[in-house]
PDB file of N, CA and C in Angstrom:
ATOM      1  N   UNK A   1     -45.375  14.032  63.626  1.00  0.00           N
ATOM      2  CA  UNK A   1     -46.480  14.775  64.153  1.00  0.00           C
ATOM      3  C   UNK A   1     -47.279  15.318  62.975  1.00  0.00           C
ATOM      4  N   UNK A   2     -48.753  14.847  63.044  1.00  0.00           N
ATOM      5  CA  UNK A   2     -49.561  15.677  62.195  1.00  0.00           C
ATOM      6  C   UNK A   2     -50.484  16.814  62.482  1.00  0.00           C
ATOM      7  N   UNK A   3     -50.419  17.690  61.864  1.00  0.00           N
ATOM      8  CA  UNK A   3     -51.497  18.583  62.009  1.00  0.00           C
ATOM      9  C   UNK A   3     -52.046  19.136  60.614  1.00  0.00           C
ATOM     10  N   UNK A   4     -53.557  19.037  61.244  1.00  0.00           N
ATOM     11  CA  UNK A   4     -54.978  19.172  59.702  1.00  0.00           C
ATOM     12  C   UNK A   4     -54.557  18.029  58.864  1.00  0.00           C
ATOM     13  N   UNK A   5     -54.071  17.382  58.986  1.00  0.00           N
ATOM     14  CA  UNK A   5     -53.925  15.877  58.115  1.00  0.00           C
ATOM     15  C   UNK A   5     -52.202  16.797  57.408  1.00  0.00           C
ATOM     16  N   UNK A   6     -51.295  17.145  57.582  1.00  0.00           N
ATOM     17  CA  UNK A   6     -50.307  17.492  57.022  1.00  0.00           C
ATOM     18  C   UNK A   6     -49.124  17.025  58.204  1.00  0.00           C
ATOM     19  N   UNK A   7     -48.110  16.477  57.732  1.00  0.00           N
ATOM     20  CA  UNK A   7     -46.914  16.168  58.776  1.00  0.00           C
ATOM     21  C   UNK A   7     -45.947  17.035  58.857  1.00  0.00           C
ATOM     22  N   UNK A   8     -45.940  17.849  60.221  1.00  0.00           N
ATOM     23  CA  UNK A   8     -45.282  18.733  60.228  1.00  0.00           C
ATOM     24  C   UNK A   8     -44.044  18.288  60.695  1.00  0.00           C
ATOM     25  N   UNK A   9     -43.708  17.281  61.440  1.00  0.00           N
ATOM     26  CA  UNK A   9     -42.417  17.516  62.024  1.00  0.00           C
ATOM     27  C   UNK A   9     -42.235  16.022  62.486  1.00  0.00           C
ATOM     28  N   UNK A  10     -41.075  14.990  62.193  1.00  0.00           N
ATOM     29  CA  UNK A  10     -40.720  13.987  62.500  1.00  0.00           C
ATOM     30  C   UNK A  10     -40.029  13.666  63.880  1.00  0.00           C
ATOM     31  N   UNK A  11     -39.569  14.848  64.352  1.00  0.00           N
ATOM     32  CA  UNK A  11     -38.668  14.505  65.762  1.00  0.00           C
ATOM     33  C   UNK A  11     -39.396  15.273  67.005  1.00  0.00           C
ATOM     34  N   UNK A  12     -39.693  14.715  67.354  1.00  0.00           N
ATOM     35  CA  UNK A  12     -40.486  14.710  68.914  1.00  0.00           C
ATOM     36  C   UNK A  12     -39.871  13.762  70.128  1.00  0.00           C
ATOM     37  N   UNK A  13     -40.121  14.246  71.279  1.00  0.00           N
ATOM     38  CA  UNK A  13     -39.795  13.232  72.279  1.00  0.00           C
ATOM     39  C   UNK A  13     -40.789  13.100  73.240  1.00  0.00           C
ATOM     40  N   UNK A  14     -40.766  11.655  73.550  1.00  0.00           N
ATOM     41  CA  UNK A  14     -41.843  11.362  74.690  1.00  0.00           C
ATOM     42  C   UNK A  14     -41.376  10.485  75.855  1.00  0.00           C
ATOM     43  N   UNK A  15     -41.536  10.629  76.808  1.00  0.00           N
ATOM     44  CA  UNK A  15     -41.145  10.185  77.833  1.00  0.00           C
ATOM     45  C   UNK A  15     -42.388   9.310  78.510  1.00  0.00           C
ATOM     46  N   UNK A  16     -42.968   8.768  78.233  1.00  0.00           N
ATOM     47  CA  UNK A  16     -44.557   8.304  78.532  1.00  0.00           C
ATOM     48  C   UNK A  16     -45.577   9.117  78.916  1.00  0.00           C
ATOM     49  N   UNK A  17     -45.223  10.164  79.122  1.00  0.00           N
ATOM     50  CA  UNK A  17     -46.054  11.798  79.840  1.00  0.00           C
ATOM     51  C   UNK A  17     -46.274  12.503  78.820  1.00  0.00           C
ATOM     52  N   UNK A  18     -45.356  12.835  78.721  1.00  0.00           N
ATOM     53  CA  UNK A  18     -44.679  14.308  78.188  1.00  0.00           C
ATOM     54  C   UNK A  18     -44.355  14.080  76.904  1.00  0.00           C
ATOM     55  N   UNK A  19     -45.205  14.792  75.936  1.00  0.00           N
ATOM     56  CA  UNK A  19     -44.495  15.096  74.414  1.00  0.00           C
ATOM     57  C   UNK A  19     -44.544  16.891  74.292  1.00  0.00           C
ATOM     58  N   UNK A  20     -43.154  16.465  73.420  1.00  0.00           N
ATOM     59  CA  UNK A  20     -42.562  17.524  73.262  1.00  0.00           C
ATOM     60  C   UNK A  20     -41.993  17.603  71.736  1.00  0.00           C
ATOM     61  N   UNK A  21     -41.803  18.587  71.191  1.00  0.00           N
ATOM     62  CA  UNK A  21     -41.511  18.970  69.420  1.00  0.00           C
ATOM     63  C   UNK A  21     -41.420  20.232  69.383  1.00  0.00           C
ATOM     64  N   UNK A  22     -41.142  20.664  68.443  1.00  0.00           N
ATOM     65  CA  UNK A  22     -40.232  21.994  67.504  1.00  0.00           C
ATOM     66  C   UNK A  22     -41.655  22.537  66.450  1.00  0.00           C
ATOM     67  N   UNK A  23     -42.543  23.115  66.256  1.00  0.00           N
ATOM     68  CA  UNK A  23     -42.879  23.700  65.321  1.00  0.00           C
ATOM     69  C   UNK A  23     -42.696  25.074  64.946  1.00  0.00           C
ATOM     70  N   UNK A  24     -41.674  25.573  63.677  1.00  0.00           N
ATOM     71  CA  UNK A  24     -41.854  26.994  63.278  1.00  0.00           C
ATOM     72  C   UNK A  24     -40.737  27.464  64.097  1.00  0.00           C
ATOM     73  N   UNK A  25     -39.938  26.709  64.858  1.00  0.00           N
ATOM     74  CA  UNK A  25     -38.928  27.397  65.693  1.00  0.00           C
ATOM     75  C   UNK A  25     -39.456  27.499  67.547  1.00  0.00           C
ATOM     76  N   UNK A  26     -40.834  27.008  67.391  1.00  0.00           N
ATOM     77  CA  UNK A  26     -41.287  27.002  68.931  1.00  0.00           C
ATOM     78  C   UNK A  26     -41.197  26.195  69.458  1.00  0.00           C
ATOM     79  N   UNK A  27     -41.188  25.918  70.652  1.00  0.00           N
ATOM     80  CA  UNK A  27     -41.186  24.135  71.372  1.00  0.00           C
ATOM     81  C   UNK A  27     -42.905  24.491  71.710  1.00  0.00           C
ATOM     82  N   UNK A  28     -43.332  22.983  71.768  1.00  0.00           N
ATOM     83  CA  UNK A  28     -44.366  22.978  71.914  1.00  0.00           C
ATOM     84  C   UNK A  28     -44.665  21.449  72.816  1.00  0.00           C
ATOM     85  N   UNK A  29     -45.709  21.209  74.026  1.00  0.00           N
ATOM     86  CA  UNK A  29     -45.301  20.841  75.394  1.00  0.00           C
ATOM     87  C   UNK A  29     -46.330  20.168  75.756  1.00  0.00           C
ATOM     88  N   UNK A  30     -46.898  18.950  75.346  1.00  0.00           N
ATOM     89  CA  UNK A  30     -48.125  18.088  76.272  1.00  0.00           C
ATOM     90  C   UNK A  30     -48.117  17.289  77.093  1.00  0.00           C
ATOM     91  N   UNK A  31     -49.058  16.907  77.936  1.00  0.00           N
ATOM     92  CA  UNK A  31     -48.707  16.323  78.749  1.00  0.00           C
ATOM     93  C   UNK A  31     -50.027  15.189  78.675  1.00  0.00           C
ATOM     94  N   UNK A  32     -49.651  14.174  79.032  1.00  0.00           N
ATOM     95  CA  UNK A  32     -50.838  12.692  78.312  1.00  0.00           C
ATOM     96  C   UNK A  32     -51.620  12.253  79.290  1.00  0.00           C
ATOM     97  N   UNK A  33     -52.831  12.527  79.699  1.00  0.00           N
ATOM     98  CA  UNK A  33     -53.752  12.248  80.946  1.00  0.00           C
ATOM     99  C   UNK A  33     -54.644  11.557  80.348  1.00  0.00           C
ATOM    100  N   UNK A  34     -55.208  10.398  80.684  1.00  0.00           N
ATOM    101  CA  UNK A  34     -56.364   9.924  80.656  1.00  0.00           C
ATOM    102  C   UNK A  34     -56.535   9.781  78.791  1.00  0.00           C
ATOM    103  N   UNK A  35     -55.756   9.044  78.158  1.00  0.00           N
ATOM    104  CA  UNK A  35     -56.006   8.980  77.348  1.00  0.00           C
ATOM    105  C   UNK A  35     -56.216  10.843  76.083  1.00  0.00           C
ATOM    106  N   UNK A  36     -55.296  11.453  76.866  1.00  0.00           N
ATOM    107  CA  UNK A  36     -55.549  13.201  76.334  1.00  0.00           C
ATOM    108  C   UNK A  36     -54.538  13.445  76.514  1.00  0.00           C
ATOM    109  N   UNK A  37     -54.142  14.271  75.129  1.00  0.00           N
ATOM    110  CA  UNK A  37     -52.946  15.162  75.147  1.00  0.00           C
ATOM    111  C   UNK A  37     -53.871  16.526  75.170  1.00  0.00           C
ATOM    112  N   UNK A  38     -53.035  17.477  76.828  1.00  0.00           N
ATOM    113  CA  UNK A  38     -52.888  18.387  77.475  1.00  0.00           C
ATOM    114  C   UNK A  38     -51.698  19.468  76.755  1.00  0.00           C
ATOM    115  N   UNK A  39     -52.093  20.382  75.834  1.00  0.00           N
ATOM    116  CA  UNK A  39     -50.985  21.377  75.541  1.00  0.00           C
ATOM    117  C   UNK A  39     -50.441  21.830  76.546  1.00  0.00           C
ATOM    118  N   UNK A  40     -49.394  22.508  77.200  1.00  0.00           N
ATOM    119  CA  UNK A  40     -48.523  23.058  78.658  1.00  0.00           C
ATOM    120  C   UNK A  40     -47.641  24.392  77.931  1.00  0.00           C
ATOM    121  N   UNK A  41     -47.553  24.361  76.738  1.00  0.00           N
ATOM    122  CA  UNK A  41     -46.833  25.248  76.121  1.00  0.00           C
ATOM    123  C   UNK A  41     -46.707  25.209  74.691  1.00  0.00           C
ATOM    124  N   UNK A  42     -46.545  26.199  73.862  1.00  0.00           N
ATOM    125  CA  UNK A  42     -46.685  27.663  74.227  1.00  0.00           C
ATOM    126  C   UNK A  42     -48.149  28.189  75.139  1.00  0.00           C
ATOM    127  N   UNK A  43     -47.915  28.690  76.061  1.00  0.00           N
ATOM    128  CA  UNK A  43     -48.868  28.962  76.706  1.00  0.00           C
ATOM    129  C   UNK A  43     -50.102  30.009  76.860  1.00  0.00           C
ATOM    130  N   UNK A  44     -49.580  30.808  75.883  1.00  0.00           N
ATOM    131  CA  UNK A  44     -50.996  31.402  75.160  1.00  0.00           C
ATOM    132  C   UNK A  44     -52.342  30.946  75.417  1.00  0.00           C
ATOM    133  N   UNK A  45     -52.727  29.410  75.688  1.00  0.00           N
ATOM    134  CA  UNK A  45     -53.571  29.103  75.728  1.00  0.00           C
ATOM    135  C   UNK A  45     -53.508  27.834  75.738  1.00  0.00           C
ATOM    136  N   UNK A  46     -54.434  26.869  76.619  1.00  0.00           N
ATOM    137  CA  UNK A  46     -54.152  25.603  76.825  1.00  0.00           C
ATOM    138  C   UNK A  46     -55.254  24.514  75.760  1.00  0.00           C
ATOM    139  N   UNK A  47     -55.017  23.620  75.237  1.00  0.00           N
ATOM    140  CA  UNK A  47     -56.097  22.908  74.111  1.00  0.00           C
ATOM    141  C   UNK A  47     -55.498  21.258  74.863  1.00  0.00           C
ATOM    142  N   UNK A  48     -56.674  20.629  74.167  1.00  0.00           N
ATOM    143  CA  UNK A  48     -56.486  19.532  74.440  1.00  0.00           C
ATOM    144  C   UNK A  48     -56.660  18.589  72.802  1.00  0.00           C
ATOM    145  N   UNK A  49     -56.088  17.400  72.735  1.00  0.00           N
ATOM    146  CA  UNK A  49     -55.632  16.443  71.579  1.00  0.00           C
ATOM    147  C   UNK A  49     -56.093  15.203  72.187  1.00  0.00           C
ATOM    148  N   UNK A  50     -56.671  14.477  70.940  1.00  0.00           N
ATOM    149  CA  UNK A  50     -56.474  13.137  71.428  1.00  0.00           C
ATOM    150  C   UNK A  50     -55.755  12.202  70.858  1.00  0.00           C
ATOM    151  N   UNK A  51     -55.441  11.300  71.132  1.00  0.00           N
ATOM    152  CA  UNK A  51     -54.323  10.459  70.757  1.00  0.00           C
ATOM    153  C   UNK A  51     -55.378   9.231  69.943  1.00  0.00           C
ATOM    154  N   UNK A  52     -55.129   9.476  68.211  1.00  0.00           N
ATOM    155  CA  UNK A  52     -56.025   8.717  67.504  1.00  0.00           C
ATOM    156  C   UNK A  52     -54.835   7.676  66.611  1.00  0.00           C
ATOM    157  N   UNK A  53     -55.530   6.644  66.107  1.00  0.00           N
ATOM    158  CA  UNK A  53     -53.938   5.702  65.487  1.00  0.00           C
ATOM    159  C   UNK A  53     -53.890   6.167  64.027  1.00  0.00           C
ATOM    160  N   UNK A  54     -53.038   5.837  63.793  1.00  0.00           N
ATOM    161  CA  UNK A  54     -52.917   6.525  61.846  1.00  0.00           C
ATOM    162  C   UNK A  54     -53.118   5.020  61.500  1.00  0.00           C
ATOM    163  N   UNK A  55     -53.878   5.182  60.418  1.00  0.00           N
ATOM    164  CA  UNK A  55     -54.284   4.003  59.904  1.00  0.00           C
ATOM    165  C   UNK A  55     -53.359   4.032  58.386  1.00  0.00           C
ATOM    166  N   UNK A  56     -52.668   2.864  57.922  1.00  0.00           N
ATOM    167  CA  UNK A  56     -51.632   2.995  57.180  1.00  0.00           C
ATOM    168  C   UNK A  56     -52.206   2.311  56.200  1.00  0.00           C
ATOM    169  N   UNK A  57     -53.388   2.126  55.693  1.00  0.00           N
ATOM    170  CA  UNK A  57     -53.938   1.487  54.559  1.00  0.00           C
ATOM    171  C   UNK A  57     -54.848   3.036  53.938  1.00  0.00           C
ATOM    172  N   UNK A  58     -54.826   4.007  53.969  1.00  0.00           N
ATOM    173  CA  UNK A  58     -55.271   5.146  53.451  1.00  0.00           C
ATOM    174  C   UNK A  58     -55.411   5.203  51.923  1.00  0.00           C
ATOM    175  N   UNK A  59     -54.296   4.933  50.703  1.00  0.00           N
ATOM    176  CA  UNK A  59     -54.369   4.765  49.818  1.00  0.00           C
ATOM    177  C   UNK A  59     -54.784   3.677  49.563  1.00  0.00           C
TER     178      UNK A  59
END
């Protein structure tokens, strides 16, 4: 998982819906609609992500 271009965390799980991961000690909870990751938790506040490909020729 990246965030601001930095990889925070290698173990996540997805179930074709639902991703889910650990940051900082929190679980953190989306859910994949329409081409959109839906935050569900922490729930403070809901954001939305999109699901972009990492392009592996960068350097």
């Amino acid at each position: 998982m990246y965030h601001q271009n930095r990889l925070v965390t290698t173990t996540y799980e997805w179930d074709g819906q639902t991703l889910s991961y650990r940051l900082g000690g929190e679980l953190y909870s989306c859910i994949y609609v329409k081409n959109t990751f839906i935050r569900q938790q922490p729930a403070h506040y809901i954001s939305t992500f999109l699901r972009t490909p990492l392009s592996l020729n960068q350097f």
